[in-house]
N, C-alpha and C. Protein backbone atom coordinates (compact mmCIF):
# COMPACT_ATOMS: atom_id res chain seq x y z
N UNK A 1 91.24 28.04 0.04
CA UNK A 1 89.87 27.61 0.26
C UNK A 1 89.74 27.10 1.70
N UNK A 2 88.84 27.27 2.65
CA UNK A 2 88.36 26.96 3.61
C UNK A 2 88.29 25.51 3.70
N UNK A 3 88.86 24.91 4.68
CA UNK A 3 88.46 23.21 5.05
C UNK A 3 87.45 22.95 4.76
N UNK A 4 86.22 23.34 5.43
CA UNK A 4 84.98 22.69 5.88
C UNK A 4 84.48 22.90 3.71
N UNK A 5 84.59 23.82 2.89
CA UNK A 5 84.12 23.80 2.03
C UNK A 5 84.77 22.45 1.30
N UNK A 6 86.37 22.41 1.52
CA UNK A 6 86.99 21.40 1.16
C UNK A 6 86.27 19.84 1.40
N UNK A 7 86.18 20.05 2.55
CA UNK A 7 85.56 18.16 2.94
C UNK A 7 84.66 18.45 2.20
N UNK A 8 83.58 19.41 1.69
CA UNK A 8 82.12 19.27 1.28
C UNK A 8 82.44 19.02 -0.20
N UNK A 9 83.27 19.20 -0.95
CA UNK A 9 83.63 19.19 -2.17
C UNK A 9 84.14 17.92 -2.22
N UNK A 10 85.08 17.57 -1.29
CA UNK A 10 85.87 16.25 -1.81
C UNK A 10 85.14 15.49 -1.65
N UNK A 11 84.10 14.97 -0.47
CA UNK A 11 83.02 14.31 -0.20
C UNK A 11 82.50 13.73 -1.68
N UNK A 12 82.09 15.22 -1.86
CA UNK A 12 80.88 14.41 -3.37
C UNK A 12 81.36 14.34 -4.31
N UNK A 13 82.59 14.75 -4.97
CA UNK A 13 84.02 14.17 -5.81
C UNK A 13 83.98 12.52 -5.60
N UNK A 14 84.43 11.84 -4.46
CA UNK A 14 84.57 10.34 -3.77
C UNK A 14 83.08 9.67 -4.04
N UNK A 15 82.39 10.68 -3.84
CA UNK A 15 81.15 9.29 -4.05
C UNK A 15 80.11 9.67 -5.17
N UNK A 16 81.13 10.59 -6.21
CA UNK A 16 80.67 10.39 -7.82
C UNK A 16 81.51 8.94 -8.23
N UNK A 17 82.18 8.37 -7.73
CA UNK A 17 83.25 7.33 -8.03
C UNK A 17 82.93 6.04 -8.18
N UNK A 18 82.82 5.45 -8.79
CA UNK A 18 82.45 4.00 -9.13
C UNK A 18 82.91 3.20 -8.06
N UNK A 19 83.13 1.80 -7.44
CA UNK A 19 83.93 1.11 -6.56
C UNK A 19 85.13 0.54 -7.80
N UNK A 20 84.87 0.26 -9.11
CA UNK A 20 85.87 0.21 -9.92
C UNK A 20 87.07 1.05 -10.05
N UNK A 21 86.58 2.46 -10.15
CA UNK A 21 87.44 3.31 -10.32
C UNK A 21 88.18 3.49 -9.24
N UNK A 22 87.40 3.42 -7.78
CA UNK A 22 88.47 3.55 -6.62
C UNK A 22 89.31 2.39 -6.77
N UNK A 23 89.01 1.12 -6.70
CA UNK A 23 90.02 0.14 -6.91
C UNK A 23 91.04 0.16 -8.18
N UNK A 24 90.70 0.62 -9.24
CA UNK A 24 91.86 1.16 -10.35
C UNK A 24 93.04 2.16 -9.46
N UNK A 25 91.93 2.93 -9.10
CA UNK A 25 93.45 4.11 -8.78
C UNK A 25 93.66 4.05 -7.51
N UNK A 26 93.36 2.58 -6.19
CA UNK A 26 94.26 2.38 -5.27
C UNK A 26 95.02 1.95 -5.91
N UNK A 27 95.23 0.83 -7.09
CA UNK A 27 95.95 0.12 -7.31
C UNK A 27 97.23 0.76 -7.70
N UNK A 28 96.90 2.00 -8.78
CA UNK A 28 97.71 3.13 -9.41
C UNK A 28 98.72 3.89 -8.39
N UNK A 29 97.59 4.07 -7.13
CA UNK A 29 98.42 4.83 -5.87
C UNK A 29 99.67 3.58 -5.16
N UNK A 30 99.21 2.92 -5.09
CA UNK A 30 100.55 1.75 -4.11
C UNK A 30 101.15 1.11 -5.19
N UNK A 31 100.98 0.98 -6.49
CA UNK A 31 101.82 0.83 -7.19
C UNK A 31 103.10 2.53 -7.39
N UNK A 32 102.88 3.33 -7.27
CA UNK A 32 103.53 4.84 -7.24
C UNK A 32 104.09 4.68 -5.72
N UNK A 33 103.74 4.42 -5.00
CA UNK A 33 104.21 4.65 -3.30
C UNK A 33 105.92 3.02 -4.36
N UNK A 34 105.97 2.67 -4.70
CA UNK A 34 107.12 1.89 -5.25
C UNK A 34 108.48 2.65 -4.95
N UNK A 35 108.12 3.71 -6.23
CA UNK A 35 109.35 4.76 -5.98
C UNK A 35 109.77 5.87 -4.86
N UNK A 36 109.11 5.27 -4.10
CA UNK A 36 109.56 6.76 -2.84
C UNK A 36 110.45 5.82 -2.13
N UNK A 37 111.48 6.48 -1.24
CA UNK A 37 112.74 5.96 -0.93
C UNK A 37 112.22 5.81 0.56
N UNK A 38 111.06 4.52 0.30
CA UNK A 38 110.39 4.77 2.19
C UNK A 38 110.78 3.33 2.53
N UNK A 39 111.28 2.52 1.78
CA UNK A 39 111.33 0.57 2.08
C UNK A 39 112.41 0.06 3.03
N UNK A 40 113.10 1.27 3.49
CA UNK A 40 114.20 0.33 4.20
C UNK A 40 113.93 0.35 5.92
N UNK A 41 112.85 1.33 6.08
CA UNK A 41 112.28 1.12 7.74
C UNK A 41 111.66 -0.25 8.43
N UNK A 42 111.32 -0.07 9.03
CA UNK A 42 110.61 -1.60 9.70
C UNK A 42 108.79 -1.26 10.01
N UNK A 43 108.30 -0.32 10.54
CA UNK A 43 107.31 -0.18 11.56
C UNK A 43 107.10 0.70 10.70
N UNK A 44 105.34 0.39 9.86
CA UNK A 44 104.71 0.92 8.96
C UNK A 44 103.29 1.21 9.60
N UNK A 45 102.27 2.66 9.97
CA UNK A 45 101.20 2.22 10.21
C UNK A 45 100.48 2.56 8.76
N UNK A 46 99.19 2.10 8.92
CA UNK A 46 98.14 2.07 7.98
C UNK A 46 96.68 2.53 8.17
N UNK A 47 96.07 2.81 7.77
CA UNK A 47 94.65 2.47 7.82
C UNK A 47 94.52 1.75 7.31
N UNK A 48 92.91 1.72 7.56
CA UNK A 48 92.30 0.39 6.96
C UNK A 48 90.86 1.11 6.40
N UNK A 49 90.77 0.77 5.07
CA UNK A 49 89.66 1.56 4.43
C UNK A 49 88.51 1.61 5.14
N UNK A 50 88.03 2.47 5.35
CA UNK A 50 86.30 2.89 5.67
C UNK A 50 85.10 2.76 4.13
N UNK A 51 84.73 1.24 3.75
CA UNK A 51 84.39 1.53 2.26
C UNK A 51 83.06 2.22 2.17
N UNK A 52 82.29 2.80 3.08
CA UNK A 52 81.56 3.01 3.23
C UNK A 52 81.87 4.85 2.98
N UNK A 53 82.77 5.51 3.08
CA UNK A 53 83.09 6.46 3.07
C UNK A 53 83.81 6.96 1.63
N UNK A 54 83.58 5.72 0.60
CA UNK A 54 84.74 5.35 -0.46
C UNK A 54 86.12 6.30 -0.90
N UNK A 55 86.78 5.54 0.56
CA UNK A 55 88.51 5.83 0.61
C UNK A 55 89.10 5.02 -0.15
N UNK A 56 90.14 5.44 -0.24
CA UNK A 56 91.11 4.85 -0.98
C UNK A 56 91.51 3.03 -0.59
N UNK A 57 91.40 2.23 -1.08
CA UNK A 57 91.90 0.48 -0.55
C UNK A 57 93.05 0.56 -0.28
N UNK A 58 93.43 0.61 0.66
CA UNK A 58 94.49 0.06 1.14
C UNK A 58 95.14 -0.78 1.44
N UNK A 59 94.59 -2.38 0.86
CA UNK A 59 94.59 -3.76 0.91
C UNK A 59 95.58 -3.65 -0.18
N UNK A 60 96.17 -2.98 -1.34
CA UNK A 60 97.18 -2.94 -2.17
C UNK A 60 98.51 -2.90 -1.45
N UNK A 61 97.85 -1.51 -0.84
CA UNK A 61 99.53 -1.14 0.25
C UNK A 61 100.07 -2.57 1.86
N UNK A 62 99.01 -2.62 2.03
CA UNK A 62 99.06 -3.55 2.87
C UNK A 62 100.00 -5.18 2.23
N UNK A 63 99.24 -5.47 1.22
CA UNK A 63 100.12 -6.77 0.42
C UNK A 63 101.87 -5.98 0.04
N UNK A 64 101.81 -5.11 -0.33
CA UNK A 64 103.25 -4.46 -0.57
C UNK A 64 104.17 -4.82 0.90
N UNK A 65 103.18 -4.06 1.52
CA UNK A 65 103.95 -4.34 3.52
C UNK A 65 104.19 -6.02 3.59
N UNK A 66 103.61 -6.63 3.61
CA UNK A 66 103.70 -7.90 3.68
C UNK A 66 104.37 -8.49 2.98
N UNK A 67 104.58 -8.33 1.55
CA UNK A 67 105.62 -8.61 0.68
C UNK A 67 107.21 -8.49 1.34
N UNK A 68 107.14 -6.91 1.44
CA UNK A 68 108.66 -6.68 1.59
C UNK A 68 109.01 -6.89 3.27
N UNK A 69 107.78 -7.97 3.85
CA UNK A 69 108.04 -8.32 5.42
C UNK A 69 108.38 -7.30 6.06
N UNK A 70 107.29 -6.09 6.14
CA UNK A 70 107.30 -4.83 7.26
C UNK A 70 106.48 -5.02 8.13
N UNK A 71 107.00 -4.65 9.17
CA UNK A 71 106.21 -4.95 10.83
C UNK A 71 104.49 -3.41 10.16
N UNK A 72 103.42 -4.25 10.55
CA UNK A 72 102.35 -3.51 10.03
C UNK A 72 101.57 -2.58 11.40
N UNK A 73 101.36 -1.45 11.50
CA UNK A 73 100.44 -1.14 13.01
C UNK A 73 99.27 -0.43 11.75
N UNK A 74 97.85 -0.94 12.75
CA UNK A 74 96.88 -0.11 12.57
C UNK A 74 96.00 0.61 13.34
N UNK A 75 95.79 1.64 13.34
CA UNK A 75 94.93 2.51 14.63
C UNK A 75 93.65 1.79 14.93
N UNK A 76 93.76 2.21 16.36
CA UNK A 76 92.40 1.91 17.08
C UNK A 76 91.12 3.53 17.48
N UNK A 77 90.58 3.69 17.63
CA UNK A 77 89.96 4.86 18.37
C UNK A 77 89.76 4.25 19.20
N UNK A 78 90.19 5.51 20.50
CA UNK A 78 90.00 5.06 21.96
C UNK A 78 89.15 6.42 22.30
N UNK A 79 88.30 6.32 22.71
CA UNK A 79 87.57 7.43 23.25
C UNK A 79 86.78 8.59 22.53
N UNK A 80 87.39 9.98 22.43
CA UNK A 80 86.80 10.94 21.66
C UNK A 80 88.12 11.77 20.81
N UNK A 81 88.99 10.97 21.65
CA UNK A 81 90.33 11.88 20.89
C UNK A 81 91.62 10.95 20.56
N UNK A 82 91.51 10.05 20.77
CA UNK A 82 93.21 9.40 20.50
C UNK A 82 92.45 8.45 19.53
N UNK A 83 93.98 7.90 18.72
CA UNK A 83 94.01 6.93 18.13
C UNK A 83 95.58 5.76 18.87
N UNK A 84 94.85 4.78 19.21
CA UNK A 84 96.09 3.64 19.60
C UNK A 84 96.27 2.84 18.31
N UNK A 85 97.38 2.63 17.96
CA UNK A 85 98.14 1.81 17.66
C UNK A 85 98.52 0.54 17.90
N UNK A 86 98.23 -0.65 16.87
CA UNK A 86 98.39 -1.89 17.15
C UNK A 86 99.15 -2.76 15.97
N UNK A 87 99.75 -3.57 16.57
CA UNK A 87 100.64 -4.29 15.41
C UNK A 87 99.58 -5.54 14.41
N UNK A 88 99.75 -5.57 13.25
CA UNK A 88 99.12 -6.36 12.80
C UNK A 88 99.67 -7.37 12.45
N UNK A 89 98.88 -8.84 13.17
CA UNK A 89 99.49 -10.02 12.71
C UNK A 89 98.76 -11.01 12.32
N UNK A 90 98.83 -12.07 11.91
CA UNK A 90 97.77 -13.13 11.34
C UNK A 90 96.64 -13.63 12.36
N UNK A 91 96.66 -12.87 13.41
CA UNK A 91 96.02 -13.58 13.99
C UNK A 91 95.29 -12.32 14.67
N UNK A 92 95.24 -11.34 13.93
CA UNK A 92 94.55 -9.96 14.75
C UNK A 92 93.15 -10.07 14.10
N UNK A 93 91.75 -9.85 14.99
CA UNK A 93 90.81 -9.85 14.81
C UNK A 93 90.55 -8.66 14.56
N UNK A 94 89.92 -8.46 13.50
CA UNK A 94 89.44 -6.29 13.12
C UNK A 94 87.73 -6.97 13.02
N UNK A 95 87.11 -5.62 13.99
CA UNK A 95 85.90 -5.34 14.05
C UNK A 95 85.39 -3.68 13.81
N UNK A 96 84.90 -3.62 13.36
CA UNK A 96 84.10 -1.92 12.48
C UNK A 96 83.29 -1.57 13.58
N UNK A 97 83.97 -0.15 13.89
CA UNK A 97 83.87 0.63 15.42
C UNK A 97 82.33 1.02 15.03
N UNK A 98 81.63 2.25 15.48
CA UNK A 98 80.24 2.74 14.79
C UNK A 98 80.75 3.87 13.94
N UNK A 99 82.05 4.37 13.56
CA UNK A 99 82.25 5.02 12.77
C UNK A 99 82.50 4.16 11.14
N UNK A 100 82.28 2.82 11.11
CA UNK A 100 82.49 1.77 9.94
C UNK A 100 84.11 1.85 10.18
N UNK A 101 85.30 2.18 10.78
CA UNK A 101 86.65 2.07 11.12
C UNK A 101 86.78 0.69 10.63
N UNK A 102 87.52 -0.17 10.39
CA UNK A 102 87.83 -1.57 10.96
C UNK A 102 89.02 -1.13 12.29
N UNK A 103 88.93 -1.88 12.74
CA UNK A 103 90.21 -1.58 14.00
C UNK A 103 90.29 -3.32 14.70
N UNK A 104 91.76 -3.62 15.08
CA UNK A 104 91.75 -4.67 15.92
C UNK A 104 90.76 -4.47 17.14
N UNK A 105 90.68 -5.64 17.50
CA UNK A 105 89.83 -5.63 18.67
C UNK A 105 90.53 -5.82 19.82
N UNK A 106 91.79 -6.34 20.14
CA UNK A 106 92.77 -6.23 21.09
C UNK A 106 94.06 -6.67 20.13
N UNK A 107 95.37 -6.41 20.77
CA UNK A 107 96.71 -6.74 20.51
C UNK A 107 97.76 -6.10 21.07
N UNK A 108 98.50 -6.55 20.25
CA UNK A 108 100.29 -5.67 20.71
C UNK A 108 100.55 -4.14 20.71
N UNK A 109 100.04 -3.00 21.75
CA UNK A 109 100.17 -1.99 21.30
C UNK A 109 101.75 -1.20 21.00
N UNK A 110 101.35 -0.74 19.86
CA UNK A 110 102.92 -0.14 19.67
C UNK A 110 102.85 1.52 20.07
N UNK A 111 103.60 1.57 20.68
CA UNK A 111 104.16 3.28 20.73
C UNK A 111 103.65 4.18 19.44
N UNK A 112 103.76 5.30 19.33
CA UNK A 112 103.66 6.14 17.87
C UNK A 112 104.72 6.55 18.37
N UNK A 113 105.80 6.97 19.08
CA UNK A 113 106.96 7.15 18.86
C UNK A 113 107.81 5.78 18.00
N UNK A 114 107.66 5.17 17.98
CA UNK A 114 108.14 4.08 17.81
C UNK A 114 107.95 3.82 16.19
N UNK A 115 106.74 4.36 15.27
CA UNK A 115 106.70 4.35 14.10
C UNK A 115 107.51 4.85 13.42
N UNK A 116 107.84 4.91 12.04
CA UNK A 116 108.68 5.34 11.15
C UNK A 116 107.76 5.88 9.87
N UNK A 117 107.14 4.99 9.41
CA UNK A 117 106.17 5.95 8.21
C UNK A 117 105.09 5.56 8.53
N UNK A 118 104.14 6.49 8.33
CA UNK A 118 102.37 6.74 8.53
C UNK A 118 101.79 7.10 7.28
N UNK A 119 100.97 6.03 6.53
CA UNK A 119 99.95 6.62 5.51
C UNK A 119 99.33 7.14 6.28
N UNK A 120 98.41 8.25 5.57
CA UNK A 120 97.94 9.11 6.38
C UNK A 120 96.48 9.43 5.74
N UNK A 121 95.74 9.40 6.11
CA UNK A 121 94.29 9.50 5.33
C UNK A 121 93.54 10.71 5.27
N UNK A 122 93.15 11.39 4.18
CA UNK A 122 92.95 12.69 4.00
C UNK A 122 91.67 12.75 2.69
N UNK A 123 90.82 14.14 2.80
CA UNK A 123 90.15 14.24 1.68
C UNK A 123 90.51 15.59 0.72
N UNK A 124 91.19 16.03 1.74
CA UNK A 124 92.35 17.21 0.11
C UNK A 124 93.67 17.28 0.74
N UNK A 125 94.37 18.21 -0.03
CA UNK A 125 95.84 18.40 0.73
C UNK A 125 96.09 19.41 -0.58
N UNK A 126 97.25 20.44 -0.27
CA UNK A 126 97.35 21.02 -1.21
C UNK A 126 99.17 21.12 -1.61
N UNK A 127 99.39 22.07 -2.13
CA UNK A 127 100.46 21.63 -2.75
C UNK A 127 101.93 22.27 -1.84
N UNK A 128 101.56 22.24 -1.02
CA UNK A 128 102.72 22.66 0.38
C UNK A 128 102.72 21.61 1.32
N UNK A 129 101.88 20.76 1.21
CA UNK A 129 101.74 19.42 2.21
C UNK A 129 100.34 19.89 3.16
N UNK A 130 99.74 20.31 3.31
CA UNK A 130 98.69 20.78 4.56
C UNK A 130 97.47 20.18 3.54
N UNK A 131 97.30 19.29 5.42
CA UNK A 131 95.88 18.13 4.30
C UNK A 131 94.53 18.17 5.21
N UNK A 132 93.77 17.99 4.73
CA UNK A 132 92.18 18.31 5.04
C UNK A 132 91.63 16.84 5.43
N UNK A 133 91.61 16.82 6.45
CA UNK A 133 91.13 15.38 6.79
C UNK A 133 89.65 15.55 7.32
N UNK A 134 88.71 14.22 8.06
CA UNK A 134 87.39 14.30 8.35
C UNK A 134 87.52 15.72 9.09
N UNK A 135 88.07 16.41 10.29
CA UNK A 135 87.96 17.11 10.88
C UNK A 135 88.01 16.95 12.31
N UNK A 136 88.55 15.83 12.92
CA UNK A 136 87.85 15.50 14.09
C UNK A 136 89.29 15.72 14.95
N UNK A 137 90.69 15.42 14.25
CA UNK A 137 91.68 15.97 14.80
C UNK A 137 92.54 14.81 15.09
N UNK A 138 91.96 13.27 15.25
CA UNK A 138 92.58 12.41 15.56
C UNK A 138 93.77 11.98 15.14
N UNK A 139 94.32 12.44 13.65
CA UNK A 139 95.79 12.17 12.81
C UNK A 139 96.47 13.22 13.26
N UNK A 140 96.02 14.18 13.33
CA UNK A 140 96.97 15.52 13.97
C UNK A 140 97.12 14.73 15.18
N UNK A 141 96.77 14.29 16.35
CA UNK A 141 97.34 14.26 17.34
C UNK A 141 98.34 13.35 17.42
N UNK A 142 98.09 11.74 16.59
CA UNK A 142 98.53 10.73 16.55
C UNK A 142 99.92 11.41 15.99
N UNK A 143 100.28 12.13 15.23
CA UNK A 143 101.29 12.63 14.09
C UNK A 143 102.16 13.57 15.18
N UNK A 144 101.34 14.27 16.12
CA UNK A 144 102.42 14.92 17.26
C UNK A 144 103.27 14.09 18.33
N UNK A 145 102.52 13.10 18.39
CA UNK A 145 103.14 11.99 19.08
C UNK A 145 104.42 11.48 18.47
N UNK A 146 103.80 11.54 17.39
CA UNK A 146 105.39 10.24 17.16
C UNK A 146 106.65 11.24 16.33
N UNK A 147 107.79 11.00 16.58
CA UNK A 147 109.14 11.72 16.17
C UNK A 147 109.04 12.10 15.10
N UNK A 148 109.93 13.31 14.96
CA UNK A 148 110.06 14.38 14.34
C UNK A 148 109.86 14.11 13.01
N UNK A 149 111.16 13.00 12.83
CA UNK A 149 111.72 11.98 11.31
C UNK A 149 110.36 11.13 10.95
N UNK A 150 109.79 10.89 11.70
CA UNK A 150 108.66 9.35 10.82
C UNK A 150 108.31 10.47 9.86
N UNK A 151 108.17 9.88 8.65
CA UNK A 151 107.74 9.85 7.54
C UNK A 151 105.84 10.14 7.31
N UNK A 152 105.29 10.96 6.83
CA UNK A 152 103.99 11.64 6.29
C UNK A 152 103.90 11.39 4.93
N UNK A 153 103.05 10.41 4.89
CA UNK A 153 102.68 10.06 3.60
C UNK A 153 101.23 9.91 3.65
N UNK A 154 100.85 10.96 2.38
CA UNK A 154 99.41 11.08 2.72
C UNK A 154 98.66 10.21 1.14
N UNK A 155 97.53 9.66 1.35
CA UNK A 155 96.89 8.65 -0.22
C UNK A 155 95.79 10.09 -0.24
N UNK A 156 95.92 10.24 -1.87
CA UNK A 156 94.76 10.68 -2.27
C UNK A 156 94.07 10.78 -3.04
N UNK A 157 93.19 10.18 -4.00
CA UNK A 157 92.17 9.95 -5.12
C UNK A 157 92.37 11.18 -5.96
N UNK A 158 92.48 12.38 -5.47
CA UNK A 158 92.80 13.27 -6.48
C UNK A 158 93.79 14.15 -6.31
N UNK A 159 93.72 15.01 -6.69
CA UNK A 159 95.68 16.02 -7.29
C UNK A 159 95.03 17.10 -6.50
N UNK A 160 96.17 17.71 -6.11
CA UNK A 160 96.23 18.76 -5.09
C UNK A 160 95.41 20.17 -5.49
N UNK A 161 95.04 21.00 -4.47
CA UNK A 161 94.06 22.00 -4.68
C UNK A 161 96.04 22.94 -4.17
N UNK A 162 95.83 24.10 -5.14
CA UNK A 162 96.49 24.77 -4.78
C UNK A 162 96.84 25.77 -3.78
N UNK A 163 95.89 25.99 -2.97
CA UNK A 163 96.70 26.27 -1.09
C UNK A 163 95.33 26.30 -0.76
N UNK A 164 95.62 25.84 0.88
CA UNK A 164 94.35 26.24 1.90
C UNK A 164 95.32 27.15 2.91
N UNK A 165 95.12 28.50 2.66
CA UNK A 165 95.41 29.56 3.65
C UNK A 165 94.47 29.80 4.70
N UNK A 166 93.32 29.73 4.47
CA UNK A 166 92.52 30.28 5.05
C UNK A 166 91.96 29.96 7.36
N UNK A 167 92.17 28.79 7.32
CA UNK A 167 91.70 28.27 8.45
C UNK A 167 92.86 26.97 9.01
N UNK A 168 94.02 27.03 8.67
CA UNK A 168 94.96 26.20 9.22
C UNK A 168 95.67 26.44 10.46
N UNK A 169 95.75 25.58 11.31
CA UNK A 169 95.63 25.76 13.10
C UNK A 169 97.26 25.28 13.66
N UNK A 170 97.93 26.07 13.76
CA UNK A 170 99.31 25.75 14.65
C UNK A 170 99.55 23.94 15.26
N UNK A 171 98.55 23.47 15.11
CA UNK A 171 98.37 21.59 15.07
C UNK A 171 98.13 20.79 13.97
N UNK A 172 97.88 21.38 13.29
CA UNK A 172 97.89 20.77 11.68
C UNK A 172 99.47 20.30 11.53
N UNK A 173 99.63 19.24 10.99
CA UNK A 173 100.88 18.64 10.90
C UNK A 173 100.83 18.06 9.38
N UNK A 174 102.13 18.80 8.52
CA UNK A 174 102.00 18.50 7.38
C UNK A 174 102.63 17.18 6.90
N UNK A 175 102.58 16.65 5.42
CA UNK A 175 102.82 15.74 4.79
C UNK A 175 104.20 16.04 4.55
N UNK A 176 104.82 14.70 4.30
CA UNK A 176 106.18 15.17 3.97
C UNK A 176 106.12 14.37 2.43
N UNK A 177 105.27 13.40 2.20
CA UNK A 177 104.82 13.27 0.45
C UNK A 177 103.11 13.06 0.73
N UNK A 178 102.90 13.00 -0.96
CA UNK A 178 101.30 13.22 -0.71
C UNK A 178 100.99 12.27 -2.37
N UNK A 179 100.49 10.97 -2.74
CA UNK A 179 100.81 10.06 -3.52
C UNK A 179 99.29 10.22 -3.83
N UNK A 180 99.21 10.44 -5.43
CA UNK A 180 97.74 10.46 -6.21
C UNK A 180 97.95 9.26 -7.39
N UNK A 181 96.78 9.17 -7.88
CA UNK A 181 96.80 7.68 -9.47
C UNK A 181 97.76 8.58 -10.01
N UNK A 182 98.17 10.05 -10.47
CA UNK A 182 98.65 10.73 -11.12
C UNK A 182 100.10 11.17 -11.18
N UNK A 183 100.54 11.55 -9.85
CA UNK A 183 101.83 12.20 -9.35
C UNK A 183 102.00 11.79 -8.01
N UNK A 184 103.25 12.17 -7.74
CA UNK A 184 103.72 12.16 -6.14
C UNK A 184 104.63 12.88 -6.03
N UNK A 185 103.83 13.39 -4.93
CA UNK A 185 103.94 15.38 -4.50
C UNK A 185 105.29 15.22 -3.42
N UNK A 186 106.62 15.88 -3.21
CA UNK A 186 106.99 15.68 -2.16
C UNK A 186 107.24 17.11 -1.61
N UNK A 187 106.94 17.52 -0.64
CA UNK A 187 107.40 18.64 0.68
C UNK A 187 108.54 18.38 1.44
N UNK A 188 109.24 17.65 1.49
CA UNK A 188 110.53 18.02 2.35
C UNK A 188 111.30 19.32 1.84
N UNK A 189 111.58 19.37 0.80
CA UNK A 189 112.39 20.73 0.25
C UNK A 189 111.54 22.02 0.48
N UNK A 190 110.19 21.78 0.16
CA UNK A 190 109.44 23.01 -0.10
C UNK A 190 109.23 23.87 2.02
């Protein structure tokens, strides 16, 4: 299936969704991110939900990070094409860009070489790892940046569409797991 039909489908899938039900099955999703063998790194980035877009909460995964005392980064948008990276600490101020983003408003920037695992925010992905995000390109680039090994972990409200052949671009950078309320998909072997 074609991307652009993809976002148009997953779109109105996400906002048939109650705010209950998304908060049930973030909870379902970062309770499942438990068993993946990702806890012994240091330098975790995140998003930070857009609720206006009703993504997945990531305030579950975030208390997990904090729990098991992992150094936290969350993206910034800088311009029309990058995303920077910033460490999150008790004392980081987040303000909502005009895309509703939250993002720090200044801090410690960290490298994306320097990361180790990246949730990764997406509205399909299918069952080879290749994920359908807004479209704008900004995780693909952030994801070329940083080393080979960091870890692709993508959240997603629902279970995988079985392939997008159709329009996937030599910069698309796949998942190496892909974590639903349901299953967790992994691609390293495949």
């Amino acid at each position: 299936m074609l991307k652009q039909q993809l976002r148009l489908d997953h779109k109105q899938k996400r906002n048939s969704l109650s705010p209950s039900q998304i908060d049930s099955k973030s909870l379902l999703i970062a309770n499942r991110l438990l068993s993946i063998p990702i806890w012994s790194h240091q330098l975790y980035h995140i998003f930070l939900t857009i609720t206006e877009n009703k993504e997945i909460q990531t305030n579950y995964i975030l208390s997990i990070l904090q729990g098991k005392d992992k150094n936290i980064v969350v993206p910034k948008v800088e311009g029309k094409n990058l995303l920077r990276n910033y460490l999150l600490t008790d004392g980081t101020v987040l303000k909502k860009n005009t895309l509703n983003i939250p993002e720090p408003v200044e801090g410690i920037e960290i490298p994306s070489e320097q990361i180790d695992v990246v949730f990764v925010p997406l509205l399909a992905f299918d069952k080879k790892g290749n994920r359908v995000g807004y479209g704008k390109g900004y995780y693909d680039r952030f994801l070329s940046a940083c080393r080979p090994k960091t870890l692709k972990i993508g959240l997603s409200l629902f279970e995988a569409e079985k392939e997008i052949i159709t329009d996937l671009n030599d910069t698309d950078i796949p998942l190496d797991y892909c974590v639903t309320p349901e299953k967790t998909y992994s691609f390293s072997d495949t």
